[in-house]
C-alpha atoms as a PDB file:
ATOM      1  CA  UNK A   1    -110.434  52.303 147.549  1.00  0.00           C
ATOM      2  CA  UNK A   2    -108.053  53.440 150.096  1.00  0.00           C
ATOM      3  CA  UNK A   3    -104.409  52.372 149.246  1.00  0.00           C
ATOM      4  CA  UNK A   4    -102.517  54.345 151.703  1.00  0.00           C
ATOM      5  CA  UNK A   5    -103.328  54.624 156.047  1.00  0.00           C
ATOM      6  CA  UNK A   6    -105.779  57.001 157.192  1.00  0.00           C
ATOM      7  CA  UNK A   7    -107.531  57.807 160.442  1.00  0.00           C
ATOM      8  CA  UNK A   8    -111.069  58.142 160.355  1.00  0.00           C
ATOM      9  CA  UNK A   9    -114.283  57.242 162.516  1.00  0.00           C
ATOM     10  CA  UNK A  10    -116.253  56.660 159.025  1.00  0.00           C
ATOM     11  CA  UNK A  11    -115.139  53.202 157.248  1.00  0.00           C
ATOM     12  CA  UNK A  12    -116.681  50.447 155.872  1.00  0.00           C
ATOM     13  CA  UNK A  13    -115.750  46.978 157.613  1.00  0.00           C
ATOM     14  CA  UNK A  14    -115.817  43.549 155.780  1.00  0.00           C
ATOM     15  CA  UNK A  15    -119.785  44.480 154.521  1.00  0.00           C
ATOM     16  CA  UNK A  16    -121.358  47.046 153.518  1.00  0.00           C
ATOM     17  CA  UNK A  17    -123.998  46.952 156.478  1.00  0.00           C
ATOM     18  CA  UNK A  18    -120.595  46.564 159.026  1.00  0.00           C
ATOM     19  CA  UNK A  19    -120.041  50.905 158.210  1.00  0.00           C
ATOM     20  CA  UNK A  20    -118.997  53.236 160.668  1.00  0.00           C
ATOM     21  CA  UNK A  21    -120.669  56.825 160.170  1.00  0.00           C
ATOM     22  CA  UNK A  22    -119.806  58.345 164.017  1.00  0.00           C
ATOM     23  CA  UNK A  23    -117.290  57.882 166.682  1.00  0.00           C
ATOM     24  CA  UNK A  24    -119.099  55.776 168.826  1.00  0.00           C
ATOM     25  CA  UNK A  25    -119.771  53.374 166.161  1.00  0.00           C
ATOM     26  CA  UNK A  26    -116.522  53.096 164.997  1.00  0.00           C
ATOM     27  CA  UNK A  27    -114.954  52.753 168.510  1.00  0.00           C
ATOM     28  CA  UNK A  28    -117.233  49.705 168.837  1.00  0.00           C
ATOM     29  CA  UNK A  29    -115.711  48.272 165.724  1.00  0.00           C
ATOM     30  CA  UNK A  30    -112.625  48.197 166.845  1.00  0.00           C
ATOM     31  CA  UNK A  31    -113.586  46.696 170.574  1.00  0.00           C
ATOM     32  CA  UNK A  32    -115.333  43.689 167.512  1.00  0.00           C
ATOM     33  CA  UNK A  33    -111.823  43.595 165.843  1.00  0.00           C
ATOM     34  CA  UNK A  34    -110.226  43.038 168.753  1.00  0.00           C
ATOM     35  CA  UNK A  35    -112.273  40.627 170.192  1.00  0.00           C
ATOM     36  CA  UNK A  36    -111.743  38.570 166.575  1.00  0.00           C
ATOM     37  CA  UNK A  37    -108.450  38.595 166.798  1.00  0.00           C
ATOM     38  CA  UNK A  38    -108.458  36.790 170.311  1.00  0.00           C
ATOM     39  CA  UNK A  39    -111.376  34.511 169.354  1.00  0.00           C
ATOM     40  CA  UNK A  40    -108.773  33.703 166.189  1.00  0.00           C
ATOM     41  CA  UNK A  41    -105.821  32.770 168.671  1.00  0.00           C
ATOM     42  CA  UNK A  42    -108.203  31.183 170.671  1.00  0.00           C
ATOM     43  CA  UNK A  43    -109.158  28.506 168.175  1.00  0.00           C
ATOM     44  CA  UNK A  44    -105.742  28.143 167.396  1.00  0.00           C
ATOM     45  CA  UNK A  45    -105.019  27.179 170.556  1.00  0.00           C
ATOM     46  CA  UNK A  46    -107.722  25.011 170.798  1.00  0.00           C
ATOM     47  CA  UNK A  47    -107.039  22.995 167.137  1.00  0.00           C
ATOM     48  CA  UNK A  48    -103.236  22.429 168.468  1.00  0.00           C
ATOM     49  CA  UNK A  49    -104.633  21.160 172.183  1.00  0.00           C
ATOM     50  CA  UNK A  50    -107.050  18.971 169.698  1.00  0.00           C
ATOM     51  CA  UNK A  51    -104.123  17.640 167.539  1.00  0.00           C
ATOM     52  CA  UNK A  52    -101.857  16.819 170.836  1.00  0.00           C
ATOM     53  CA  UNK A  53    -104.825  15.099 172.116  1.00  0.00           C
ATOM     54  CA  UNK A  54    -105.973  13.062 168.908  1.00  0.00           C
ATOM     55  CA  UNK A  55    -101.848  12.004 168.232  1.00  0.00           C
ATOM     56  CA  UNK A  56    -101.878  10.512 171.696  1.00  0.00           C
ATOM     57  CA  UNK A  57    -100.572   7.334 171.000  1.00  0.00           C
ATOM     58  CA  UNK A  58    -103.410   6.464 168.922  1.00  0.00           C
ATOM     59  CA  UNK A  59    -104.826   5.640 172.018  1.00  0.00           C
ATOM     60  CA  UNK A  60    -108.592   6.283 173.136  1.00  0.00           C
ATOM     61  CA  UNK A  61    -108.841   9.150 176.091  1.00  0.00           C
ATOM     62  CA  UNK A  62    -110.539   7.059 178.262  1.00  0.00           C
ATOM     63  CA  UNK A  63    -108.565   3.602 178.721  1.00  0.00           C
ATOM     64  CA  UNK A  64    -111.285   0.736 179.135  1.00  0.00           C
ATOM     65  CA  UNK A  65    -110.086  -1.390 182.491  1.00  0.00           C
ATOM     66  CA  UNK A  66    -107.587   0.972 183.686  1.00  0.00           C
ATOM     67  CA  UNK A  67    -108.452   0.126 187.655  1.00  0.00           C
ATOM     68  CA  UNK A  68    -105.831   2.361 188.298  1.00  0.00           C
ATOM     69  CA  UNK A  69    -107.408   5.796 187.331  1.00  0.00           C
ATOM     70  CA  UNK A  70    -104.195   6.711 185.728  1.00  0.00           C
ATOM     71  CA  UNK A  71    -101.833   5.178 183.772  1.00  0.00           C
ATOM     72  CA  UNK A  72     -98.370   6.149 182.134  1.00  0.00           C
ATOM     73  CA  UNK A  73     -97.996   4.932 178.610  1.00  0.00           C
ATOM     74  CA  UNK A  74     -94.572   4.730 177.225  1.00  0.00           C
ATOM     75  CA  UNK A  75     -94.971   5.300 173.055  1.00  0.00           C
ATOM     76  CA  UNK A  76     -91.551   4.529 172.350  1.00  0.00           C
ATOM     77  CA  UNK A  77     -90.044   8.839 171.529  1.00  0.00           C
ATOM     78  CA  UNK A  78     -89.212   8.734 175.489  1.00  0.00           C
ATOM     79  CA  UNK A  79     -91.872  10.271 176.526  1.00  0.00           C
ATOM     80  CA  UNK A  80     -94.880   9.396 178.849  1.00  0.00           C
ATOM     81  CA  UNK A  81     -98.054  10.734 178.638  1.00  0.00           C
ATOM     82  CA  UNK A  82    -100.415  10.159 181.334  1.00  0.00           C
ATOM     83  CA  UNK A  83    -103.893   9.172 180.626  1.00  0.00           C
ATOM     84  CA  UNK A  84    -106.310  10.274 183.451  1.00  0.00           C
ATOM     85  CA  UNK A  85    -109.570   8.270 183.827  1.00  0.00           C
ATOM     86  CA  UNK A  86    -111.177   9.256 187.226  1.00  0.00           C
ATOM     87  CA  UNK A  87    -112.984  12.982 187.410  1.00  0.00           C
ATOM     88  CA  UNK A  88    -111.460  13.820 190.722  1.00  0.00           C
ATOM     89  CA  UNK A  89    -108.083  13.626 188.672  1.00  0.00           C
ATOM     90  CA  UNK A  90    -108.537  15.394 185.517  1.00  0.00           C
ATOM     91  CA  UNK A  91    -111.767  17.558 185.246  1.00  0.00           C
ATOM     92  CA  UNK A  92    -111.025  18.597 182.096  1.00  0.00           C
ATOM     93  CA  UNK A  93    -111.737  14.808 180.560  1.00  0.00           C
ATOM     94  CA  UNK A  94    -114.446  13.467 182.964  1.00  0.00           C
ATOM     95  CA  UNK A  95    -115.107  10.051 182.739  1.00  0.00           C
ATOM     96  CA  UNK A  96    -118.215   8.872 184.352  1.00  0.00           C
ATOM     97  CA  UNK A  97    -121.236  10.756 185.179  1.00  0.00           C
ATOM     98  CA  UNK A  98    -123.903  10.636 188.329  1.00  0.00           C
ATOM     99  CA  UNK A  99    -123.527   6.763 189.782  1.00  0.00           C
ATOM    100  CA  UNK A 100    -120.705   5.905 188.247  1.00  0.00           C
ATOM    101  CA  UNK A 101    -122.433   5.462 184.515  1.00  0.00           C
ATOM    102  CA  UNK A 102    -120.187   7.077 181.937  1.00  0.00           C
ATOM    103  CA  UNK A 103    -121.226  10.907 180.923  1.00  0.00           C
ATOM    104  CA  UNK A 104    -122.305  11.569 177.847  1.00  0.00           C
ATOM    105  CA  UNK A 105    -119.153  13.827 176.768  1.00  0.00           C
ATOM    106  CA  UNK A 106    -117.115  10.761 178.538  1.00  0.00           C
ATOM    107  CA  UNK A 107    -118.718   8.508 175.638  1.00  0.00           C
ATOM    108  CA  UNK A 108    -118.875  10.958 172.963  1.00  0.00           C
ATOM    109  CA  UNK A 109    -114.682  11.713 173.807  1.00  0.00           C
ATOM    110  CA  UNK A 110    -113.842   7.747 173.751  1.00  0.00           C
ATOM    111  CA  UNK A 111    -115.978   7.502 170.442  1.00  0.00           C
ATOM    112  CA  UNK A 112    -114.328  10.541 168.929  1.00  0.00           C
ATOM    113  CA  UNK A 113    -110.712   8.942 169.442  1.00  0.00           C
ATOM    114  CA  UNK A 114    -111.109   6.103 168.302  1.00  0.00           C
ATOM    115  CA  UNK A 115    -112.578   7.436 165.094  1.00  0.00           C
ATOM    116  CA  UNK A 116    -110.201   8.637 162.466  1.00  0.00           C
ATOM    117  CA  UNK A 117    -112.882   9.981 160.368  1.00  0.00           C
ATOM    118  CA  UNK A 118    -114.362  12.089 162.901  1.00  0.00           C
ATOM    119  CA  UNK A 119    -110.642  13.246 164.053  1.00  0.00           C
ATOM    120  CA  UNK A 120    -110.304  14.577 161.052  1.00  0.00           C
ATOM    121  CA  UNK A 121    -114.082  15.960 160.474  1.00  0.00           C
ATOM    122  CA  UNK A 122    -113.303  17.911 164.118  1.00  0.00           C
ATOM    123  CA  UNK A 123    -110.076  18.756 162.869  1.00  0.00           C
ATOM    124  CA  UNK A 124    -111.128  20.157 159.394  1.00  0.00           C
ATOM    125  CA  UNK A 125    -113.616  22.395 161.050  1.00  0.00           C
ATOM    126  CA  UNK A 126    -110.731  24.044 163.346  1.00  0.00           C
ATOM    127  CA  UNK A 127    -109.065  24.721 160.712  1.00  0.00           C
ATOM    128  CA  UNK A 128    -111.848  26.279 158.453  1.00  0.00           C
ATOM    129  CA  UNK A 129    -112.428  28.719 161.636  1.00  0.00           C
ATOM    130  CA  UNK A 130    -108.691  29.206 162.228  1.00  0.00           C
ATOM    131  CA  UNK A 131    -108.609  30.132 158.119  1.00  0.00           C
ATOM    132  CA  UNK A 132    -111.694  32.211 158.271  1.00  0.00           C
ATOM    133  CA  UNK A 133    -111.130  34.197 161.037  1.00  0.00           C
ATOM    134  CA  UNK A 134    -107.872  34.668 159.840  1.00  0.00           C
ATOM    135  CA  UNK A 135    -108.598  35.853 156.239  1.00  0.00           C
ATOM    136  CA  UNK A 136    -111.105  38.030 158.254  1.00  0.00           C
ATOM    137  CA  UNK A 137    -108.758  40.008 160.012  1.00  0.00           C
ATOM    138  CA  UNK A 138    -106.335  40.410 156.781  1.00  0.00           C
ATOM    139  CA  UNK A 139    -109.296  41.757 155.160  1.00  0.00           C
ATOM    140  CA  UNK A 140    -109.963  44.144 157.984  1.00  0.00           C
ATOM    141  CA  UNK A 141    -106.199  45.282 158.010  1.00  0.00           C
ATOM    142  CA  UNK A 142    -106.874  45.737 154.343  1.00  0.00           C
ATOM    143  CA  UNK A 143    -109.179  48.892 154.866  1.00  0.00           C
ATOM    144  CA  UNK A 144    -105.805  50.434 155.433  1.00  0.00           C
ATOM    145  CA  UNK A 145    -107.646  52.375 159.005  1.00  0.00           C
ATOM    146  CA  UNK A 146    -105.125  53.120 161.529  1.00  0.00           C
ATOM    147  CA  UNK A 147    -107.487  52.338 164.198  1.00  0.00           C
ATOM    148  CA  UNK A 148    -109.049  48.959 162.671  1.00  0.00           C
ATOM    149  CA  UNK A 149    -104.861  47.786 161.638  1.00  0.00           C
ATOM    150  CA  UNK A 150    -104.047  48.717 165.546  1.00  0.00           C
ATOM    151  CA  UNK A 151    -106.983  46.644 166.939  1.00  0.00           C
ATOM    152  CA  UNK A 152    -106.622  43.777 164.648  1.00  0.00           C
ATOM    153  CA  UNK A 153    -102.776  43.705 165.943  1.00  0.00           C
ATOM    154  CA  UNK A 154    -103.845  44.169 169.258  1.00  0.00           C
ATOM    155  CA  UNK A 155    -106.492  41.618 169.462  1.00  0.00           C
ATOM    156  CA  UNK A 156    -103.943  38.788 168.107  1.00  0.00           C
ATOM    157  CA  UNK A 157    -101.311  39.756 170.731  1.00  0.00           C
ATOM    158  CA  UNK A 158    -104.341  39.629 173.525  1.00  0.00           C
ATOM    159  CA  UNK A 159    -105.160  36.061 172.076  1.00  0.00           C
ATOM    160  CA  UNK A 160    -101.749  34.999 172.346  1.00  0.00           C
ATOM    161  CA  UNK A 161    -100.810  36.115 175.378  1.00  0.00           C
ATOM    162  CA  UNK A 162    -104.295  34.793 176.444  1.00  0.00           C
ATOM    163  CA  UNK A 163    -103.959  31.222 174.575  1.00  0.00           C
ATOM    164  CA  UNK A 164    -100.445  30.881 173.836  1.00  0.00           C
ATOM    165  CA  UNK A 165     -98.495  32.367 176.766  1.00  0.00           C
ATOM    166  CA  UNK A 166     -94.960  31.615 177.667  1.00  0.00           C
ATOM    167  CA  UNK A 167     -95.835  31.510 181.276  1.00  0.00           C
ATOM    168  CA  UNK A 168     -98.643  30.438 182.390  1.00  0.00           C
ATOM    169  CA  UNK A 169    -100.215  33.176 184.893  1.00  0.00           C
ATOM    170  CA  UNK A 170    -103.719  31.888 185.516  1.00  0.00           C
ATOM    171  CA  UNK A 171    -105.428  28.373 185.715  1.00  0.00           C
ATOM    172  CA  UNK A 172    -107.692  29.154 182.790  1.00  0.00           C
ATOM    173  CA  UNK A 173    -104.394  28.286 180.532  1.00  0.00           C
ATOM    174  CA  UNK A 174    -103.128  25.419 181.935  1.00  0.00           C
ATOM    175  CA  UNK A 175    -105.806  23.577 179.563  1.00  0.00           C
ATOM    176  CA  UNK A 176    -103.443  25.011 176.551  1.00  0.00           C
ATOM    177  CA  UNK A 177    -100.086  24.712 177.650  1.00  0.00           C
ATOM    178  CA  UNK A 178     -98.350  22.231 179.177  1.00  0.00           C
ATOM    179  CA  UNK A 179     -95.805  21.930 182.048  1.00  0.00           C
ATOM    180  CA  UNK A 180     -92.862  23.378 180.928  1.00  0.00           C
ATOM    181  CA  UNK A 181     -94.520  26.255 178.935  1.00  0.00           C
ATOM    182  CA  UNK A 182     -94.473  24.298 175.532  1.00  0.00           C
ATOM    183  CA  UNK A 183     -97.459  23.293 173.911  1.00  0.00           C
ATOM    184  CA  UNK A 184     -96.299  19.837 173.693  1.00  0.00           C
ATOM    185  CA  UNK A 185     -94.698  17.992 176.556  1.00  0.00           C
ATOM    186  CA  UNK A 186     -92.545  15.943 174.616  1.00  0.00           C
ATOM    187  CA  UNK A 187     -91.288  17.111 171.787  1.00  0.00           C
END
């Protein structure tokens, strides 16, 4: 086993069937390594969004009677958290379907939060795939190849700057961070 860095297209990756015997193969590797690392951040990102969303107030996404379409809920930090119920104002949570019947995912959302069970099934599996992906990647930096350390580096920086940015610089990330660049509004 390799202990110390070294820079070659021939490694063994994770499995024995994941080995790299020529350039080309090895160069795809590291494109798969990168792409990890990014798929890594991006369930991050998406178990933190999940946890902001869950802690809520304890309230469920879609508030039953709210004629309104959104309402401002004051949970007693200071803050207020608004809680859209009308698709034309938040696409991201729709609320009713074709003829104004509630959508399946509209159902399935006010179900899920107001289920502390399945808030923390949901939650448990984001975290196994967080965990996995990132024992995955610490295995990978383990082979001690220059090229599979760089990508696995390289494809967590991607994911954060992706997922996690300080700015936001496209309307792809607005759905994981919020206003002021935080990934919490309040706190």
């Amino acid at each position: 086993m390799q202990m110390t860095f070294y820079q070659s297209c021939q490694s063994t990756i994770l499995f024995d069937a994941w080995a790299t015997t020529d350039c080309a193969g090895y160069l795809a590797s590291v494109v798969a390594v990168i792409l990890m690392g990014m798929i890594r951040q991006f369930a991050v990102a998406a178990r933190r969004r999940f946890r902001m969303w869950s802690t809520r107030g304890r309230k469920p996404l879609l508030s039953k009677g709210s004629s309104t379409g959104a309402e401002l809920t004051s949970h007693g930090d200071g803050c207020s958290h608004s809680d859209f119920s009308r698709p034309s104002e938040s696409p991201a949570a729709p609320s009713s379907g074709r003829f104004g019947t509630p959508s399946l995912s509209a159902k399935w959302l006010a179900w899920l939060s107001s289920n502390p069970a399945a808030l923390a099934a949901v939650d448990g599996v984001l975290a196994f795939i967080c965990t996995t992906m990132a024992l995955l990647n610490m295995l990978i930096t383990m082979t001690f190849n220059t090229g599979l350390f760089f990508g696995v580096c390289l494809g967590e920086a991607l994911g954060v700057m992706s997922f996690d940015p300080p700015v936001v610089v496209c309307a792809c990330q607005r759905a994981f961070v919020s206003s002021d660049g935080g990934m919490e509004v309040c706190h």
